[in-house]
Structure formats: C-alpha cells, structure tokens
PDB file of N, CA and C in Angstrom:
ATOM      1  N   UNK A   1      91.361 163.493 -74.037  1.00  0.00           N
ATOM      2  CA  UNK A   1      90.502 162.333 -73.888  1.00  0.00           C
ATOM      3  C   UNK A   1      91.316 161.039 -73.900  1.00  0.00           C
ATOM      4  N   UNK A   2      92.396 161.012 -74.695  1.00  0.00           N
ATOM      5  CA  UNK A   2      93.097 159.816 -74.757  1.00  0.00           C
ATOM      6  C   UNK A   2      93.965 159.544 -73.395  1.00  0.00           C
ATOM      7  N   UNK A   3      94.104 160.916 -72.994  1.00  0.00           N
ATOM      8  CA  UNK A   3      94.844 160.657 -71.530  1.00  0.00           C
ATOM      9  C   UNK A   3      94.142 159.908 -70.824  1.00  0.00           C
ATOM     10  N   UNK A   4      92.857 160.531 -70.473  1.00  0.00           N
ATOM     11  CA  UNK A   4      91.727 159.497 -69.837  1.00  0.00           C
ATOM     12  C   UNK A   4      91.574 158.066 -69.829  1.00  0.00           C
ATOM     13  N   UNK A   5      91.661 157.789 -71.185  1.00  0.00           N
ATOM     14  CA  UNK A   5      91.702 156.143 -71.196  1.00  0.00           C
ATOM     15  C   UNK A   5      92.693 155.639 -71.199  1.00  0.00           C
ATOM     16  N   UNK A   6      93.655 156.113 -71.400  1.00  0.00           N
ATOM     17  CA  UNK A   6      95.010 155.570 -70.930  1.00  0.00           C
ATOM     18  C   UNK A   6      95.288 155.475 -69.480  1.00  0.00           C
ATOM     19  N   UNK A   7      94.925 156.937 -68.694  1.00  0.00           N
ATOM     20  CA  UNK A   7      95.368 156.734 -66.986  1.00  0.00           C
ATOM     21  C   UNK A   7      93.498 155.201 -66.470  1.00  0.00           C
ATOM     22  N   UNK A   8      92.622 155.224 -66.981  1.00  0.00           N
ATOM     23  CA  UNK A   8      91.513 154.358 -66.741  1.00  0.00           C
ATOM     24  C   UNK A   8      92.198 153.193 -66.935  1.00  0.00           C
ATOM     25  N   UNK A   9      92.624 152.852 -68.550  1.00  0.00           N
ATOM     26  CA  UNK A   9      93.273 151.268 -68.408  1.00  0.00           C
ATOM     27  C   UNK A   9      94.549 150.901 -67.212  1.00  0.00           C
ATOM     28  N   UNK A  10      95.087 152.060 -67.335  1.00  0.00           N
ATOM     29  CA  UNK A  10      96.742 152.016 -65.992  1.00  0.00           C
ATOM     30  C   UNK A  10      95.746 151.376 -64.954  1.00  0.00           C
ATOM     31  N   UNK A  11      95.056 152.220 -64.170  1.00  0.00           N
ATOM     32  CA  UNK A  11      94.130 151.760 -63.043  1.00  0.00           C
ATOM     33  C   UNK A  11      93.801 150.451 -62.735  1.00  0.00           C
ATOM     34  N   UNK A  12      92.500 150.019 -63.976  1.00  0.00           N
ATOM     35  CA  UNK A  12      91.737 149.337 -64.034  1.00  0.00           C
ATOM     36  C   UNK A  12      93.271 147.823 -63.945  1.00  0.00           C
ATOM     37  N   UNK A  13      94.181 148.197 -65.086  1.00  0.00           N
ATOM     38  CA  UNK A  13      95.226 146.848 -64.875  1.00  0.00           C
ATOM     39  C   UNK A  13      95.881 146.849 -63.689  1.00  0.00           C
ATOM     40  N   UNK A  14      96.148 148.083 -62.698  1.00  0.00           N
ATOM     41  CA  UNK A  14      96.101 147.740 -61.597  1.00  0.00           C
ATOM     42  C   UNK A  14      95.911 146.969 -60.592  1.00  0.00           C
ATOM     43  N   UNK A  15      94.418 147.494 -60.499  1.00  0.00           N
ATOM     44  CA  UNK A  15      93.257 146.951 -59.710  1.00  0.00           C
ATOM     45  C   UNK A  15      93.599 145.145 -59.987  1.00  0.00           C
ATOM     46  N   UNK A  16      93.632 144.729 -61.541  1.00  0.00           N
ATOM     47  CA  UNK A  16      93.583 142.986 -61.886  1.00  0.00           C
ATOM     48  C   UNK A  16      94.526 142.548 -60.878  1.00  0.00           C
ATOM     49  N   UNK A  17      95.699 143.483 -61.152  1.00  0.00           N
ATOM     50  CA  UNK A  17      96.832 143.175 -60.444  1.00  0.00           C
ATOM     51  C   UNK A  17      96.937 142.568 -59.131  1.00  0.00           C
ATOM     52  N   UNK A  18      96.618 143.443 -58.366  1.00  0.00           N
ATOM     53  CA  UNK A  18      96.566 143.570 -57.071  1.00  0.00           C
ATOM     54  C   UNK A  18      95.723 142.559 -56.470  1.00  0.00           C
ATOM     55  N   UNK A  19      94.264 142.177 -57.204  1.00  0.00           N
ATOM     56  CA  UNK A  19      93.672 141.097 -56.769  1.00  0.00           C
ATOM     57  C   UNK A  19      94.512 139.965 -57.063  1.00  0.00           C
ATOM     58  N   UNK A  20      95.110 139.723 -58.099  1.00  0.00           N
ATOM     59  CA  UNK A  20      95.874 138.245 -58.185  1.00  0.00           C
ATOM     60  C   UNK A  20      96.850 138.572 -57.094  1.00  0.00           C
ATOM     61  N   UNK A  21      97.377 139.727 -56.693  1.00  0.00           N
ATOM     62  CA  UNK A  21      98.826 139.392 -55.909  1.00  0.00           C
ATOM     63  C   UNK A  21      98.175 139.049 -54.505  1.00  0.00           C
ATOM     64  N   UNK A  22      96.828 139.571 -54.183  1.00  0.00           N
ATOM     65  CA  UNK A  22      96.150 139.490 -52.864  1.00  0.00           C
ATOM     66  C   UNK A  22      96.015 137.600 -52.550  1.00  0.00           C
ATOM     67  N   UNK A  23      95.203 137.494 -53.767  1.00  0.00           N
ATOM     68  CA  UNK A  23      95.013 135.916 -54.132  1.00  0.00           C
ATOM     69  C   UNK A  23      96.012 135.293 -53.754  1.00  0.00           C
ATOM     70  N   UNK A  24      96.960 135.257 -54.714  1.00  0.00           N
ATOM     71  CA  UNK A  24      98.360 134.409 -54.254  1.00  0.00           C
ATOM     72  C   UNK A  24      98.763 134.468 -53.284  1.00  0.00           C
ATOM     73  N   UNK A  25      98.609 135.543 -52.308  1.00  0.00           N
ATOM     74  CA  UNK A  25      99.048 135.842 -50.699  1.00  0.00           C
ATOM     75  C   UNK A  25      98.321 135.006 -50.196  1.00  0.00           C
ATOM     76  N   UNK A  26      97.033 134.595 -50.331  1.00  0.00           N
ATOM     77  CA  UNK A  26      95.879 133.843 -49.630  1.00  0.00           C
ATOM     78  C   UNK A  26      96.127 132.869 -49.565  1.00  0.00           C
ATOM     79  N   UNK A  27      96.796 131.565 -50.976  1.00  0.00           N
ATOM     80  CA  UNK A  27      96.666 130.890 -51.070  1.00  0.00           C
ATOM     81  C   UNK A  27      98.458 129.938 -50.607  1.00  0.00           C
ATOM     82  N   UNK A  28      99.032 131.209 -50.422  1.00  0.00           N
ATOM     83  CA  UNK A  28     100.420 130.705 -49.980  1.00  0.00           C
ATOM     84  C   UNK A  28     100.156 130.922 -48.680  1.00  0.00           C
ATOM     85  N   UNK A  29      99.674 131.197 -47.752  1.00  0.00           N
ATOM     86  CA  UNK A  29      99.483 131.946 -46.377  1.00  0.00           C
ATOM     87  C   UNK A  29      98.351 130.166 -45.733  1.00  0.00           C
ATOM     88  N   UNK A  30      97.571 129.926 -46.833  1.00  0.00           N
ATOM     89  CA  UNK A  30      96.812 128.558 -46.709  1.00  0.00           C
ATOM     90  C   UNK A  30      97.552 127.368 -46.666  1.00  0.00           C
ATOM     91  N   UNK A  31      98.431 126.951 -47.792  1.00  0.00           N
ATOM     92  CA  UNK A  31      99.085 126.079 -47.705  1.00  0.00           C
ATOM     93  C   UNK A  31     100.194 125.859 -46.642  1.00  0.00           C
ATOM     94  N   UNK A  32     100.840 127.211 -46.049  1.00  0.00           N
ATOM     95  CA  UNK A  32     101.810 127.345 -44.748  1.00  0.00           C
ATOM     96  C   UNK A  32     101.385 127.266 -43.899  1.00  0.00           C
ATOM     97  N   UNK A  33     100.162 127.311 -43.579  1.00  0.00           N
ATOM     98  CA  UNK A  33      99.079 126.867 -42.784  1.00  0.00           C
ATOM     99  C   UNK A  33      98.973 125.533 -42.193  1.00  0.00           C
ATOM    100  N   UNK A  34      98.451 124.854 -43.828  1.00  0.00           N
ATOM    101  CA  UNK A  34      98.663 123.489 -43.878  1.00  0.00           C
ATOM    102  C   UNK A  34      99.562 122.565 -43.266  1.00  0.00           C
ATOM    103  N   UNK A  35     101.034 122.632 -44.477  1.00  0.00           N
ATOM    104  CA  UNK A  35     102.251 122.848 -43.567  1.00  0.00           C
ATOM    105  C   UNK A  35     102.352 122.567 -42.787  1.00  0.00           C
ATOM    106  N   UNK A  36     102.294 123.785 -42.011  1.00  0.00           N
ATOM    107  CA  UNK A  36     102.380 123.535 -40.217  1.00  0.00           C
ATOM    108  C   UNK A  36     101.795 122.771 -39.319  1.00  0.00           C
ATOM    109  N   UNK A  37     100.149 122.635 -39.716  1.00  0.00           N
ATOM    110  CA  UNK A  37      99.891 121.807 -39.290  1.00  0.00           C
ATOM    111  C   UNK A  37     100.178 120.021 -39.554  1.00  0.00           C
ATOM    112  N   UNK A  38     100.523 119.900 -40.928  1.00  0.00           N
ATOM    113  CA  UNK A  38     100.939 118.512 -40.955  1.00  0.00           C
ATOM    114  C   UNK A  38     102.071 118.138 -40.326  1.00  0.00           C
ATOM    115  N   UNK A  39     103.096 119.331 -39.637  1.00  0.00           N
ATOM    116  CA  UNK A  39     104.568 119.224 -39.887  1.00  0.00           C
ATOM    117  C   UNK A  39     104.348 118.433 -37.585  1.00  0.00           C
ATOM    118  N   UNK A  40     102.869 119.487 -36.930  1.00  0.00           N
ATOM    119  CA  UNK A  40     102.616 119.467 -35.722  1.00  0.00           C
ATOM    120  C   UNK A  40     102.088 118.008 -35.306  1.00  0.00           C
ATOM    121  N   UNK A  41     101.195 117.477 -36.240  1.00  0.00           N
ATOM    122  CA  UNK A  41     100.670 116.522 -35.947  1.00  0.00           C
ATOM    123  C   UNK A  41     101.608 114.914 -36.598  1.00  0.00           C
ATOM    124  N   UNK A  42     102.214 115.438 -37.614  1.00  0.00           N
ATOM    125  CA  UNK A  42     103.531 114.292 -37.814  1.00  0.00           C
ATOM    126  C   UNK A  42     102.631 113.718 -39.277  1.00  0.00           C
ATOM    127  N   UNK A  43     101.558 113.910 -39.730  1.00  0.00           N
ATOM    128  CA  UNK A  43     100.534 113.467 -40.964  1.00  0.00           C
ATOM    129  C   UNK A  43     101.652 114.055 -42.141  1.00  0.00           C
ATOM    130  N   UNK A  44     101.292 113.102 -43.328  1.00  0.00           N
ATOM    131  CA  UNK A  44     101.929 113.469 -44.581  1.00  0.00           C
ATOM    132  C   UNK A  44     101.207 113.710 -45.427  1.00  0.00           C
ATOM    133  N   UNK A  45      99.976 114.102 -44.745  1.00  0.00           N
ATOM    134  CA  UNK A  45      98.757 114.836 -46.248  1.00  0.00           C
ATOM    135  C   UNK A  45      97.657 114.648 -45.432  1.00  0.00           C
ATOM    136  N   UNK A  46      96.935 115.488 -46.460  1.00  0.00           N
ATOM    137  CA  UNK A  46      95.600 115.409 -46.309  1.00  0.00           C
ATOM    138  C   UNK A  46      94.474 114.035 -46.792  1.00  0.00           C
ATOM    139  N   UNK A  47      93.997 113.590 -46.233  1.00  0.00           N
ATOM    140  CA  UNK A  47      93.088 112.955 -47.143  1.00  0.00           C
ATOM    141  C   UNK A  47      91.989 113.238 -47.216  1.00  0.00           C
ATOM    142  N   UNK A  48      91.283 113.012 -48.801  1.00  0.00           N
ATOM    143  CA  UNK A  48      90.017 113.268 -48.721  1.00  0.00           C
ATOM    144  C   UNK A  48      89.354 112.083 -49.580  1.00  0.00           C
ATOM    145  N   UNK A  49      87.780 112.214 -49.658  1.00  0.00           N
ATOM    146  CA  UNK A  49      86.992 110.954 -49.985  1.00  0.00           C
ATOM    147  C   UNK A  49      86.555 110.916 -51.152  1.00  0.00           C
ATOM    148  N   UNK A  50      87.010 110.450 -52.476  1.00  0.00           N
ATOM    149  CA  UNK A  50      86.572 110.472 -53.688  1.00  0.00           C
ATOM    150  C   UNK A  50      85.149 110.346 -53.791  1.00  0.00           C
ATOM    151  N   UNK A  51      84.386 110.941 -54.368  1.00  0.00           N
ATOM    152  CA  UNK A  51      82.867 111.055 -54.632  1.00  0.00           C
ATOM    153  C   UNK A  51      82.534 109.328 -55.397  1.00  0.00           C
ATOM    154  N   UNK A  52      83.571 109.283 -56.495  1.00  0.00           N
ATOM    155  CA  UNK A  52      82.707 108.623 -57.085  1.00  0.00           C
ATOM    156  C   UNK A  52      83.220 106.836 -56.309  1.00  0.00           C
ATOM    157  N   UNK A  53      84.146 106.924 -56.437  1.00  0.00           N
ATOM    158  CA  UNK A  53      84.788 105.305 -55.809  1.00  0.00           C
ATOM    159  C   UNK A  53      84.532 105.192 -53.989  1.00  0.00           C
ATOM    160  N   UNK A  54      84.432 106.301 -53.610  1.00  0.00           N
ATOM    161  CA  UNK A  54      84.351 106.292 -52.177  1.00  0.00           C
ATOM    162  C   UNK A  54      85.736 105.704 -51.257  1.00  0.00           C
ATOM    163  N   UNK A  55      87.120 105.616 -51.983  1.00  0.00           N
ATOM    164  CA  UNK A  55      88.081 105.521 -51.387  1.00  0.00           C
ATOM    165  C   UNK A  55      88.894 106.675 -51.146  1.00  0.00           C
ATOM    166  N   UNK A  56      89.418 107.072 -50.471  1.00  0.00           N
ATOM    167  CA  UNK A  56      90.138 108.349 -49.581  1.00  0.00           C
ATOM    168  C   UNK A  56      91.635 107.960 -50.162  1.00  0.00           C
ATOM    169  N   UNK A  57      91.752 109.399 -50.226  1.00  0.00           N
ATOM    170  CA  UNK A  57      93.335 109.516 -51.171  1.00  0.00           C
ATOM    171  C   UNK A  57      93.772 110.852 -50.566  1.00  0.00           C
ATOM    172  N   UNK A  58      95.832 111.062 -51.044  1.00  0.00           N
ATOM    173  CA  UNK A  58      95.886 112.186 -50.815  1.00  0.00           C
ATOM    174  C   UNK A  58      95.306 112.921 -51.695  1.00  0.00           C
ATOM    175  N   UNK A  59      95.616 114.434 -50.350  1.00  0.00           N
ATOM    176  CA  UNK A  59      94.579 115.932 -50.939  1.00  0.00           C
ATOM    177  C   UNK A  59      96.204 116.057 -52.169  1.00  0.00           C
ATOM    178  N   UNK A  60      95.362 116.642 -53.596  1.00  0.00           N
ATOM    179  CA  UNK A  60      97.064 117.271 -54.300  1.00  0.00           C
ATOM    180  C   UNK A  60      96.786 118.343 -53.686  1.00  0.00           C
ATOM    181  N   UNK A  61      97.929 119.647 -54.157  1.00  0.00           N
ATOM    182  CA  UNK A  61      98.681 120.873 -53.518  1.00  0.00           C
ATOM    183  C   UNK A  61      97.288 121.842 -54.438  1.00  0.00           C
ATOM    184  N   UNK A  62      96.556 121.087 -55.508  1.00  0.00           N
ATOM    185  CA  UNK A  62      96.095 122.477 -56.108  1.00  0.00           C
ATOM    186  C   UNK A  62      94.669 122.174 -56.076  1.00  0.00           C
ATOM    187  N   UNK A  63      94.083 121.155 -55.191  1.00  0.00           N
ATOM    188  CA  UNK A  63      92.595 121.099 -54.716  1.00  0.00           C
ATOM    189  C   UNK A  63      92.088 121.859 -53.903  1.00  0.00           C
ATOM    190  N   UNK A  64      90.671 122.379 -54.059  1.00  0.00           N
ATOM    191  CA  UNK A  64      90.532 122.904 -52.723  1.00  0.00           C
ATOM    192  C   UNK A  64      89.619 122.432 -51.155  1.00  0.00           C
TER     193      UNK A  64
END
C-alpha cells in the first residue's frame, strides 16, 4: 500500500511539474513573440492605458 502512495505522489508531482514547465514554455515563446515584433516595427515597448489616471505607459515584462 505504501508503494501506492508513493508511485501516486511521484505522478501526481509530476504532472505539477510538467504544467509549470509547459507554462514557462508559453510564456517565453510570448515574450519572443513580442520581441520580434518590437524588434520589426522599430517600437521600444508596449504601451498600455492606466485605468485609473488614464495616461499610457510602458507594458513591464510581467503584465499581462
């Protein structure tokens, strides 16, 4: 029985695994994305429109 929950937790920490490494693929694969496109159009960021002041600033690297 203890084998059981031992090979279940192996798995299950697996599985966590693999979604964060999927994740991080996503989100590095997004920003090279980005990247490229700022690098095509000659732009040095993104901007976006603050809700509350309504003035446009750069995007940071960890917004989405």
């Amino acid at each position: 029985m203890a084998q059981l929950i031992t090979l279940a937790l192996l798995v299950f920490g697996a599985i966590i695994l693999y979604k964060r490494f999927v994740n991080d693929a996503e989100k590095l694969s997004q920003k090279s994305k980005r990247q490229e496109k700022e690098r095509e159009t000659g732009a040095s960021g993104t901007l976006i429109k603050d809700p509350n002041t309504g003035e446009y600033r750069v995007k940071k690297e960890d917004e989405v």
